[in-house]
Protein backbone atom coordinates (compact mmCIF):
# COMPACT_ATOMS: atom_id res chain seq x y z
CA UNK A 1 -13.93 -14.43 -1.29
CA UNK A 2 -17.33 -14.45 -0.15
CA UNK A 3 -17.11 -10.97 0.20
CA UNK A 4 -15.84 -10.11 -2.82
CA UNK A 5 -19.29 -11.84 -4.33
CA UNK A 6 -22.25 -10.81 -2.17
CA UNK A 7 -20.46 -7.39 -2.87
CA UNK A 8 -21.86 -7.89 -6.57
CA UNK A 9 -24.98 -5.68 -6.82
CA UNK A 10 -27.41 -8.49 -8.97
CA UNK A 11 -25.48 -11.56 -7.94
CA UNK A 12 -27.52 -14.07 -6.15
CA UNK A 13 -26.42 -17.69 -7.68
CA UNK A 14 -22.96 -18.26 -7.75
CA UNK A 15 -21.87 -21.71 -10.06
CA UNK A 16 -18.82 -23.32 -8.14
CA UNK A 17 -16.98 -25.19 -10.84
CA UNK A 18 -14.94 -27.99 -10.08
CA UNK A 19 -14.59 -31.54 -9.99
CA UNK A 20 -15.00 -34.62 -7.38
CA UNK A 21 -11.65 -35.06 -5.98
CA UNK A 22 -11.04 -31.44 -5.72
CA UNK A 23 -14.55 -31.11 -3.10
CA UNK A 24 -13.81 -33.84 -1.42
CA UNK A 25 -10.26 -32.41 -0.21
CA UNK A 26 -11.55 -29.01 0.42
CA UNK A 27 -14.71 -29.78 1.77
CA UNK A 28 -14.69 -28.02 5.30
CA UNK A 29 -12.92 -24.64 2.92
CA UNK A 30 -16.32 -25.01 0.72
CA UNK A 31 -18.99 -25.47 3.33
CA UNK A 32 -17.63 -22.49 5.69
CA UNK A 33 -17.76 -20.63 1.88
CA UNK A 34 -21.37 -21.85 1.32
CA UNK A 35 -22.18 -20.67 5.10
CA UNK A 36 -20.65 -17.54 4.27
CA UNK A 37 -22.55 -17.12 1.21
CA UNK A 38 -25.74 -18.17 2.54
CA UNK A 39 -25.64 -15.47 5.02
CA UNK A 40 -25.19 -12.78 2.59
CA UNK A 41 -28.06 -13.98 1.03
CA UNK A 42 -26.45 -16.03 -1.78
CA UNK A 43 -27.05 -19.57 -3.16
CA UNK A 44 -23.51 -21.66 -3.98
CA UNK A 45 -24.37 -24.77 -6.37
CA UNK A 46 -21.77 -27.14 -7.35
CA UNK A 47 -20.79 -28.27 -11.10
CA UNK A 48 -18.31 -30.81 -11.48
CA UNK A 49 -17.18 -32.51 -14.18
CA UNK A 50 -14.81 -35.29 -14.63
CA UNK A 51 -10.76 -34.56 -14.03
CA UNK A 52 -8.38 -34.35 -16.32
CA UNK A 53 -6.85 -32.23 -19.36
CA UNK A 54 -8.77 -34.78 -21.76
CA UNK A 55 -12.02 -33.36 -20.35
CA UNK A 56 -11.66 -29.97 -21.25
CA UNK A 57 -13.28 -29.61 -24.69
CA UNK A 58 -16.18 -28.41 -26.31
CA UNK A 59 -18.35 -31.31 -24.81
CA UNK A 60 -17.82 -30.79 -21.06
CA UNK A 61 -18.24 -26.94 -21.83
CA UNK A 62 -21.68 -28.07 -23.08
CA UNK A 63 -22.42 -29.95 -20.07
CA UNK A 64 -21.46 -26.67 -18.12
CA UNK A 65 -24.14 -24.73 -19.80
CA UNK A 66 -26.59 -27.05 -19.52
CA UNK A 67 -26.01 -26.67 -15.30
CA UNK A 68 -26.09 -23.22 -15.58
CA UNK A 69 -29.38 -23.05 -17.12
CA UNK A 70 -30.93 -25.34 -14.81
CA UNK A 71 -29.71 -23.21 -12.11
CA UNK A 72 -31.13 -20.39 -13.90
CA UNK A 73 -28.13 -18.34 -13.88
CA UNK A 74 -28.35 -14.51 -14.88
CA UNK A 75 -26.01 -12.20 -16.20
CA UNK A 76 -25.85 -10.66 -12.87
CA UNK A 77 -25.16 -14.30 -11.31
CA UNK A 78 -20.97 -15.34 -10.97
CA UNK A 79 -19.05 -18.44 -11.28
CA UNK A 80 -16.02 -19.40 -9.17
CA UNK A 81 -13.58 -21.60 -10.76
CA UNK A 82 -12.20 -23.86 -7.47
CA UNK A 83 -9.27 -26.03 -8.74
CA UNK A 84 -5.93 -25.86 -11.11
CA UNK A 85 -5.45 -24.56 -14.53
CA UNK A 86 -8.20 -27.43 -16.23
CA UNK A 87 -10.89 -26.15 -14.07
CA UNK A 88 -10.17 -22.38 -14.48
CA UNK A 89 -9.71 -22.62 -18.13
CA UNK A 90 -13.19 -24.77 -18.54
CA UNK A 91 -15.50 -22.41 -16.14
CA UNK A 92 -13.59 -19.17 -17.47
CA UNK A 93 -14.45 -19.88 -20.91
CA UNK A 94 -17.97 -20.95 -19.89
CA UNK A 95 -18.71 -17.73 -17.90
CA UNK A 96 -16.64 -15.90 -20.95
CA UNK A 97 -19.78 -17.17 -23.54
CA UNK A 98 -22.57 -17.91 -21.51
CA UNK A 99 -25.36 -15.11 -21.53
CA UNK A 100 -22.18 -13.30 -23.17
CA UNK A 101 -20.50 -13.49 -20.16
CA UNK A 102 -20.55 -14.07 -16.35
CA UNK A 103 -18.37 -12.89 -13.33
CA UNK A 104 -15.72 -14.77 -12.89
CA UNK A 105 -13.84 -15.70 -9.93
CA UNK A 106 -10.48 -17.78 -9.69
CA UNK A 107 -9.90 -19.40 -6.52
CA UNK A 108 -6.83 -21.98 -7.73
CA UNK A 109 -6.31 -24.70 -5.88
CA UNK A 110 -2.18 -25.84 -7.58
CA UNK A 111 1.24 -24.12 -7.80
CA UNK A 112 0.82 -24.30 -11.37
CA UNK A 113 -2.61 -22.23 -11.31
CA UNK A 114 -1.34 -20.44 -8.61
CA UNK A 115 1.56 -18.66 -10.36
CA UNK A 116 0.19 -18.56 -14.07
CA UNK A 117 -2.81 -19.95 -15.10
CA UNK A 118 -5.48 -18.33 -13.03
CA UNK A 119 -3.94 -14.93 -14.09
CA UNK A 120 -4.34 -13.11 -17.23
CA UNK A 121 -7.97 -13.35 -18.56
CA UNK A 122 -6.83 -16.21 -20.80
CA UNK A 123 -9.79 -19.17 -21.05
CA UNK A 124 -10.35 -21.68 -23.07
CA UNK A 125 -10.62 -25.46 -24.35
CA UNK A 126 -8.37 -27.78 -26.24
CA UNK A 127 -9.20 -29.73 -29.76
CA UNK A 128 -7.94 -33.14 -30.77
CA UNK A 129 -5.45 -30.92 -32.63
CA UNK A 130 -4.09 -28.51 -30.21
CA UNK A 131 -4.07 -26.87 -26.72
CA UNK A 132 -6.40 -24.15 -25.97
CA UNK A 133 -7.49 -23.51 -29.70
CA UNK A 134 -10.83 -22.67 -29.09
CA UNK A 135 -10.79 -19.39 -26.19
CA UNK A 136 -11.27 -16.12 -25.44
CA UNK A 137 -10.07 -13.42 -23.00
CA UNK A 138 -12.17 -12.90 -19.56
CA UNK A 139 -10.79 -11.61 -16.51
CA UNK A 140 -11.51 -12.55 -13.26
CA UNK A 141 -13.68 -10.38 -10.80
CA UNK A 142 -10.75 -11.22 -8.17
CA UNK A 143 -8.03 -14.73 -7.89
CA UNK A 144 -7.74 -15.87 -4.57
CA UNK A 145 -4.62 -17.82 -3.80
CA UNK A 146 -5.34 -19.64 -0.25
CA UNK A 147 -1.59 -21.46 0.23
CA UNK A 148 -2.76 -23.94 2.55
CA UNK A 149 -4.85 -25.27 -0.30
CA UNK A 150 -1.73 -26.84 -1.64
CA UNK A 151 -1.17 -28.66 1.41
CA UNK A 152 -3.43 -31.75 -0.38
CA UNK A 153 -1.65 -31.23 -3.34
CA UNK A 154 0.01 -34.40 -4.86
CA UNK A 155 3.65 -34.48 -5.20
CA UNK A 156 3.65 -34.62 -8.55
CA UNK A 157 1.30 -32.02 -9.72
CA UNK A 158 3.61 -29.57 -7.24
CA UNK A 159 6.56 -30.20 -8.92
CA UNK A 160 4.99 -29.77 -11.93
CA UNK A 161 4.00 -26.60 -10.52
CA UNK A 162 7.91 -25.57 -10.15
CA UNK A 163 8.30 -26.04 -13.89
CA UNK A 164 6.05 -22.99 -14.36
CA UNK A 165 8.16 -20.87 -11.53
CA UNK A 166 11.70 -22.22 -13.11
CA UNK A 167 10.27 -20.52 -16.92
CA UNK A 168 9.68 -16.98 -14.81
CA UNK A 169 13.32 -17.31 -13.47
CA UNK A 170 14.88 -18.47 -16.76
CA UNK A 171 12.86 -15.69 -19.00
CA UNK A 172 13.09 -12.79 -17.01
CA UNK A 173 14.61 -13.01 -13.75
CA UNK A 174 18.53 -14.53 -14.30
CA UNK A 175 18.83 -14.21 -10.78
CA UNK A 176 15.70 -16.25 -9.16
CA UNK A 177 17.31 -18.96 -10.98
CA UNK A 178 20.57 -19.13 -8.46
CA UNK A 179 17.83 -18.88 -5.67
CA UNK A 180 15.82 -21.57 -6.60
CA UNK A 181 18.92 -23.99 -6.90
CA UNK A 182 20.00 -22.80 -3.36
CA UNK A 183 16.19 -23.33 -2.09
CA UNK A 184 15.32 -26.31 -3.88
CA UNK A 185 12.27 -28.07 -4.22
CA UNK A 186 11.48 -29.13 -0.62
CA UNK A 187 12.69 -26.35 1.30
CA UNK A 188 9.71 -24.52 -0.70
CA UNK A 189 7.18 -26.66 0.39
CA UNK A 190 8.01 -26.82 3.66
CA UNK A 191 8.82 -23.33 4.09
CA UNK A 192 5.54 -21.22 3.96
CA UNK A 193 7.11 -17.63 3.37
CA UNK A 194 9.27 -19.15 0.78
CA UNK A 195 6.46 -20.29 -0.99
CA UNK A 196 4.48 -17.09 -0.67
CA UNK A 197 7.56 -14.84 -1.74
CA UNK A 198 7.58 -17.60 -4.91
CA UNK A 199 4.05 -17.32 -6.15
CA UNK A 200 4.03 -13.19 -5.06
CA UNK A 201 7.05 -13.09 -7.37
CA UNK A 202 5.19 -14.88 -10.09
CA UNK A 203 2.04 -13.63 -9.98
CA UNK A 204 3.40 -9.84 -9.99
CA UNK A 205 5.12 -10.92 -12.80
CA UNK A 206 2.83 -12.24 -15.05
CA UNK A 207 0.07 -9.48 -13.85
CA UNK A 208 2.93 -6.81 -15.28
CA UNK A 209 2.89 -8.31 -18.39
CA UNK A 210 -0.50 -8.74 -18.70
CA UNK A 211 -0.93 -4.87 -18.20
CA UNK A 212 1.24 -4.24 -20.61
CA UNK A 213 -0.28 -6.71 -23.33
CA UNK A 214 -3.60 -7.86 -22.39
CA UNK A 215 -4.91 -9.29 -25.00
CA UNK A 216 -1.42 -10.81 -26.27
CA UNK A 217 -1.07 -7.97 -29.31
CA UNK A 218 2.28 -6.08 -29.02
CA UNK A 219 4.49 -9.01 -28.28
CA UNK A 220 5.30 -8.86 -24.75
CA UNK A 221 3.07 -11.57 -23.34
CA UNK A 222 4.33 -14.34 -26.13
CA UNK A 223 7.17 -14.06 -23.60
CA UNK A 224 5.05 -16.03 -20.89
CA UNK A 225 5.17 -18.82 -23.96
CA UNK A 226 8.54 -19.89 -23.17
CA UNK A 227 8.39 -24.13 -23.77
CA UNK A 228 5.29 -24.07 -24.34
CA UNK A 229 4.78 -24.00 -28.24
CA UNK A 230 6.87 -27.24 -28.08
CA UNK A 231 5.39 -28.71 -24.85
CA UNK A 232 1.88 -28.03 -26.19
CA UNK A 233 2.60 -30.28 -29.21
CA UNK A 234 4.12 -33.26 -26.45
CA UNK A 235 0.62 -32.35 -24.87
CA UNK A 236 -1.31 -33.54 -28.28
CA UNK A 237 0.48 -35.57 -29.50
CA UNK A 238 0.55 -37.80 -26.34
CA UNK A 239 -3.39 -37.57 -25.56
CA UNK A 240 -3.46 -35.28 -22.62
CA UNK A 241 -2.67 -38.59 -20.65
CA UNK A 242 0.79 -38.91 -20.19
CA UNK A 243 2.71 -35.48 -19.35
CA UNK A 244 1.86 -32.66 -17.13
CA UNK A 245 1.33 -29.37 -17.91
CA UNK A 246 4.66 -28.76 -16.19
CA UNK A 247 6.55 -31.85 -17.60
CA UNK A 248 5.70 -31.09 -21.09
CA UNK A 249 6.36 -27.10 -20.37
CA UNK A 250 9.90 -28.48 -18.49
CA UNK A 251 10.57 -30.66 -22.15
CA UNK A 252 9.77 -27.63 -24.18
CA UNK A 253 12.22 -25.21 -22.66
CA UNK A 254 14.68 -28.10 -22.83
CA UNK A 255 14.00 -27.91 -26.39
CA UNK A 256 13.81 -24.51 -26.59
CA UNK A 257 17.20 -23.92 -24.92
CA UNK A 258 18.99 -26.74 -27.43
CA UNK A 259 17.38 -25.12 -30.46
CA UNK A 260 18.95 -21.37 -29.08
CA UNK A 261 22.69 -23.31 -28.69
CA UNK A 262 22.39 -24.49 -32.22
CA UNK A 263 21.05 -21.62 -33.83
CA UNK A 264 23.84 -19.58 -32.33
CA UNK A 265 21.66 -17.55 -30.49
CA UNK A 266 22.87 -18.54 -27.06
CA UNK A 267 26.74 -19.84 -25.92
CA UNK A 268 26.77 -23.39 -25.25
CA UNK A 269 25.53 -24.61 -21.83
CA UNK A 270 22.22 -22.69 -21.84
CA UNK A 271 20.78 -26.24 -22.04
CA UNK A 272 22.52 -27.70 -19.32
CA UNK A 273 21.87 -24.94 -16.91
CA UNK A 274 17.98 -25.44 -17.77
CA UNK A 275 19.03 -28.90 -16.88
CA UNK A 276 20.65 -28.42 -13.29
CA UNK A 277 17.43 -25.67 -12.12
CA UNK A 278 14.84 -28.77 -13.50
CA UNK A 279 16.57 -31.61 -11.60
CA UNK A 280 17.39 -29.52 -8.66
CA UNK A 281 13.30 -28.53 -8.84
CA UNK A 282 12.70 -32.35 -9.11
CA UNK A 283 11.10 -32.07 -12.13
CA UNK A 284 10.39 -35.03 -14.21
CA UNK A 285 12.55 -34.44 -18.00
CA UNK A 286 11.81 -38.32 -19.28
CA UNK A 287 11.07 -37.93 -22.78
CA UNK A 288 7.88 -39.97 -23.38
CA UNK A 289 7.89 -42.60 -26.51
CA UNK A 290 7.52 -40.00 -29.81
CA UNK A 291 8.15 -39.48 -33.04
CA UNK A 292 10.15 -36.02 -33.81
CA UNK A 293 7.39 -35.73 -36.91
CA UNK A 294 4.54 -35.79 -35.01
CA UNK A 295 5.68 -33.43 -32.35
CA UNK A 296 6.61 -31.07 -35.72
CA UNK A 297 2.87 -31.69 -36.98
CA UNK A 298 1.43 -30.41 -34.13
CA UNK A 299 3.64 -27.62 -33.40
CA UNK A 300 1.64 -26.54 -36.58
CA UNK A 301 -1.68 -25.60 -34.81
CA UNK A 302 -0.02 -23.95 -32.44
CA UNK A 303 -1.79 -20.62 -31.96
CA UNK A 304 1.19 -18.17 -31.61
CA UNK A 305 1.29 -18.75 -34.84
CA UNK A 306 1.72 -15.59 -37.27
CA UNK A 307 0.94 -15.29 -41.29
CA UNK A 308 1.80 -18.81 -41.28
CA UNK A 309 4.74 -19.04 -38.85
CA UNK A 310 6.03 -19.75 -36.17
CA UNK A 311 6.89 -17.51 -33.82
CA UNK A 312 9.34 -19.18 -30.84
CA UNK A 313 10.38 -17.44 -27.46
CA UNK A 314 14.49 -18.71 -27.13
CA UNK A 315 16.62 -17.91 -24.42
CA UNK A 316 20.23 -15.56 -25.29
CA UNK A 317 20.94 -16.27 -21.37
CA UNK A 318 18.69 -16.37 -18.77
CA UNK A 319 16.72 -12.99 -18.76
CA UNK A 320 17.57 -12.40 -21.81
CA UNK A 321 14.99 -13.68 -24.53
CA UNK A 322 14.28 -12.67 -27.57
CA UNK A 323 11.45 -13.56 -30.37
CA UNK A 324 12.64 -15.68 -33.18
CA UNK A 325 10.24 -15.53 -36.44
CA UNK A 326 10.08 -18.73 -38.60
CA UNK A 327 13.19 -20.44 -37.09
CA UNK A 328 14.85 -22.93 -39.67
CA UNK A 329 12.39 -26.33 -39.84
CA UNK A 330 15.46 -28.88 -39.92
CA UNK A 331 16.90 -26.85 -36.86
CA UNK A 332 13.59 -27.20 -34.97
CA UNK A 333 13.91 -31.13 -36.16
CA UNK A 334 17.22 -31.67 -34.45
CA UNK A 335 16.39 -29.65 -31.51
CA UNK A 336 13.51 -32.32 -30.49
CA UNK A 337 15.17 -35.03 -31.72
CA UNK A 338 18.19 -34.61 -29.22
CA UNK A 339 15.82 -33.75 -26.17
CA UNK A 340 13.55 -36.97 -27.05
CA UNK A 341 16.54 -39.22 -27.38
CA UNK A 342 16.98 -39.19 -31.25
CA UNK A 343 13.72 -40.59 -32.03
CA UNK A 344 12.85 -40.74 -35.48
């Protein structure tokens, strides 16, 4: 990593963006960086902001700038992003605008990050009516995935992580679906070249797609949206407090997959076999307390969005999806009324 930066010709400040927690349980990884940097002649500051997906908006993005121009930052100058997906969307889209734009570096620090967040270019901030609304597309210099970096990671946010692997396995890779039920969730944590062949997988994966699509034109990234259209909604419409990226995402395919059975689209059990890979993962499916027509109103800001509709990845089988234009609004209805428990 350091070398990767004192390799940049005009660099000499380099912005490490983060927050409190996440330096205090890398410290020893950030002060051999800093050494490093140092020696090539580099100056590492620190900008941290408070954790959480409620943080990253317009306002903290503010805050960023306002660091980076009493570091004096220059256009030759980089920022590393050194935490999960809150912290890489947040400095991405701040390097992305400030100065018109800044190296960026990724160096994610969860599973989730690890396997999808971190790569594709994609940056950006929520509003109080939507995920990631306001963004653009930067990508990084270089991500550096350091697996050992996970070792501090809480339970939780790793299994929240496997949500993110399960969509890769259930929307393009049938097969890494049996695998992960025979290697469940704590054989992967405990078994270092299991997790490495996992986020490899991933990461190759989503770095094919982003190739082929980069900035999300043709229809082949919208793919990577499986779950999320509806788990973004769960997102808003529950404050950014209560769900996971992961949970939500896990909710969203669940929804996804009962939307495909009713439509027709898939044969019955689609939903259940989403089911058995996100138990067997350990991933948490408890619907939180919501109201099917808020979940609906929100799924209306969604950004996939097209000449005012929407567009939603479903599942014929897994590794089979397909893009469904405008799918019927009562259909939609049911499909998130069954997953939440029939709440009106």
């Amino acid at each position: 990593m350091a070398g990767a930066l004192s390799a940049l010709p005009d660099c000499r400040n380099v912005a490490l963006v983060s927050h409190p927690s996440i330096v205090r349980l890398h410290s020893r990884e950030l002060e051999e960086l800093e050494r490093e940097l140092f020696g090539a002649g580099l100056v590492m500051r620190r900008v941290l902001f408070r954790a959480g997906e409620r943080h990253k908006n317009l306002s903290t993005v503010a805050r960023l700038y306002r660091s980076f121009i009493d570091m004096g930052l220059e256009r030759g100058d980089a920022v590393l992003a050194w935490g999960g997906g809150v912290v890489g969307d947040l400095a991405g889209f701040a390097a992305a605008t400030f100065k018109r734009g800044l190296t960026l570096v990724q160096a994610p620090t969860t599973l989730m990050a690890m396997v999808d967040s971190s790569i594709g270019g994609k940056v950006g901030v929520d509003l109080p009516e939507g995920k990631n609304l306001v963004g653009a597309f930067h990508q990084p210099l270089a991500v550096f995935c350091d697996l050992s970096l996970l070792r501090t990671l809480p339970r939780r946010e790793f299994i929240s992580g496997l949500a993110e692997v399960a969509k890769y396995a259930l929307v393009f890779d049938g097969g890494m679906c049996e695998r992960l039920l025979e290697g469940a969730r704590d054989e992967l944590r405990e078994r270092a070249g299991a997790l490495e062949d996992i986020v490899s997988a991933c990461a190759e994966r989503k770095a094919r797609v982003v190739e082929e699509d980069e900035l999300d034109r043709k229809g082949r990234r919208i793919l990577l949206n499986y779950g999320h259209t509806f788990g973004h909604a769960l997102e808003a419409v529950t404050g950014y407090r209560e769900l996971l990226h992961g949970e939500a995402v896990a909710l969203g395919m669940l929804m996804a997959a009962r939307l495909a059975e009713n439509l027709g689209v898939a044969e019955k059990g689609l939903h259940r076999r989403h089911r058995e890979l996100l138990e067997a993962l350990g991933v948490r499916v408890e619907p939180p307390a919501v109201r099917v027509e808020e979940v609906l109103a929100a799924m209306a800001h969604d950004k996939k969005r097209a000449g005012g509709r929407h567009r939603l990845i479903l599942l014929q089988n897994p590794g089979k999806p397909l893009i469904m234009e405008e799918p019927p609004e009562r259909e939609m209805a049911e499909a998130v009324r069954e997953v939440l428990g029939r709440r009106r």
